[in-house]
C-alpha atoms as a PDB file:
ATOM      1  CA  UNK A   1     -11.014  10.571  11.913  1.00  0.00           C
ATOM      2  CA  UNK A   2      -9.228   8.089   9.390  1.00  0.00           C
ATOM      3  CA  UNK A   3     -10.623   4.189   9.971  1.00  0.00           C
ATOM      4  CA  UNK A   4      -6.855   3.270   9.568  1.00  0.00           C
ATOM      5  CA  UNK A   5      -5.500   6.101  12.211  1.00  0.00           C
ATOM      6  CA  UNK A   6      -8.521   4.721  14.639  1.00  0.00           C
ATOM      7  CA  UNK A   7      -7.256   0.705  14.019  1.00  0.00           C
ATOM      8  CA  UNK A   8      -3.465   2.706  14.455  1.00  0.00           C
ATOM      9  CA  UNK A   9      -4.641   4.435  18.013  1.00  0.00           C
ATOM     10  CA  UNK A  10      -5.950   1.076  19.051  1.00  0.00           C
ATOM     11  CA  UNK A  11      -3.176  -0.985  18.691  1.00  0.00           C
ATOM     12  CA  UNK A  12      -1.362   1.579  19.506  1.00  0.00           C
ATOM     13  CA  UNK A  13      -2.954   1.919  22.934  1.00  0.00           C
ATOM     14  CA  UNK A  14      -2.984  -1.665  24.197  1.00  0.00           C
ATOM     15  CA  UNK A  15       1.570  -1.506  23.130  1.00  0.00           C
ATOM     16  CA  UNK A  16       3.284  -1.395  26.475  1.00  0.00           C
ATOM     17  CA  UNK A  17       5.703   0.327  25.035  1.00  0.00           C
ATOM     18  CA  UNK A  18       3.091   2.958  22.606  1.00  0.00           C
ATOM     19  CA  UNK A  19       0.388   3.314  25.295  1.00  0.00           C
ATOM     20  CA  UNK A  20       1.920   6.718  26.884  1.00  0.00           C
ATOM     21  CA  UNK A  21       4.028   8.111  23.926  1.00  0.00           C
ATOM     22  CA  UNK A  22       3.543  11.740  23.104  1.00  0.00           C
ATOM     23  CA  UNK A  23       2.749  10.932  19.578  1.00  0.00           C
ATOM     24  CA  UNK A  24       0.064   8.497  20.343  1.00  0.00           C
ATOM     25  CA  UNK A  25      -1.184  11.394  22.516  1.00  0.00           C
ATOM     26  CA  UNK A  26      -1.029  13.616  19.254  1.00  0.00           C
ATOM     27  CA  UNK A  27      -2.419  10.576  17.154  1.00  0.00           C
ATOM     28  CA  UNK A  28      -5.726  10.553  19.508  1.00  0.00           C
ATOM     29  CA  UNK A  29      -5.725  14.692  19.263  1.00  0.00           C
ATOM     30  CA  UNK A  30      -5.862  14.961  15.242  1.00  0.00           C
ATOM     31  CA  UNK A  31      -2.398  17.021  15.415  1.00  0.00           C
ATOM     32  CA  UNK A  32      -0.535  16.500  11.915  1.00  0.00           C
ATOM     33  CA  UNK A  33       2.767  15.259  12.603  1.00  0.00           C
ATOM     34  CA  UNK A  34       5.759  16.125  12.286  1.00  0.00           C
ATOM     35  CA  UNK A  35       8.325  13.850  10.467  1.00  0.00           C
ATOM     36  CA  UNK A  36      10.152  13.549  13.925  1.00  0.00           C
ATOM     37  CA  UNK A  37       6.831  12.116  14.913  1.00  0.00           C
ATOM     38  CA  UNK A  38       6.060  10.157  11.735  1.00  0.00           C
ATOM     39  CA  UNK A  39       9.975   8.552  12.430  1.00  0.00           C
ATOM     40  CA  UNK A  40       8.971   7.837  16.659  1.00  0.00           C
ATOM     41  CA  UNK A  41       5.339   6.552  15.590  1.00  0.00           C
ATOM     42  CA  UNK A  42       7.646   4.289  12.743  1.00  0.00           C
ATOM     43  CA  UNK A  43       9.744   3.226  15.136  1.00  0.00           C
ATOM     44  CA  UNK A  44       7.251   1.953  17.674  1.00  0.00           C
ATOM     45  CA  UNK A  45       5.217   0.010  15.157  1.00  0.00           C
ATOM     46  CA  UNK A  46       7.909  -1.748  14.163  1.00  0.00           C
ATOM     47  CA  UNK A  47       9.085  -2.846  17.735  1.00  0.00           C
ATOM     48  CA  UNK A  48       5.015  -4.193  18.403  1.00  0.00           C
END
């Protein structure tokens, strides 16, 4: 897996608001996302 989509689970994971999303979920499982899930994983970086 990517370095930068490791450092992006991580934060990603200790996020109130991130730590149960389905795209972190997807993230973690190497699924490609979609661009609904690219927008939603956008979206919850930038309310960290």
């Amino acid at each position: 897996m990517d370095f930068y989509v490791r450092m992006l689970i991580k934060v990603l994971e200790k996020s109130m608001s991130a730590c149960e999303s389905e795209v972190l979920k997807k993230l973690k499982s190497g699924y490609d996302l979609s661009a609904k899930d690219k927008k939603e994983l956008e979206y919850l970086v930038d309310n960290l």
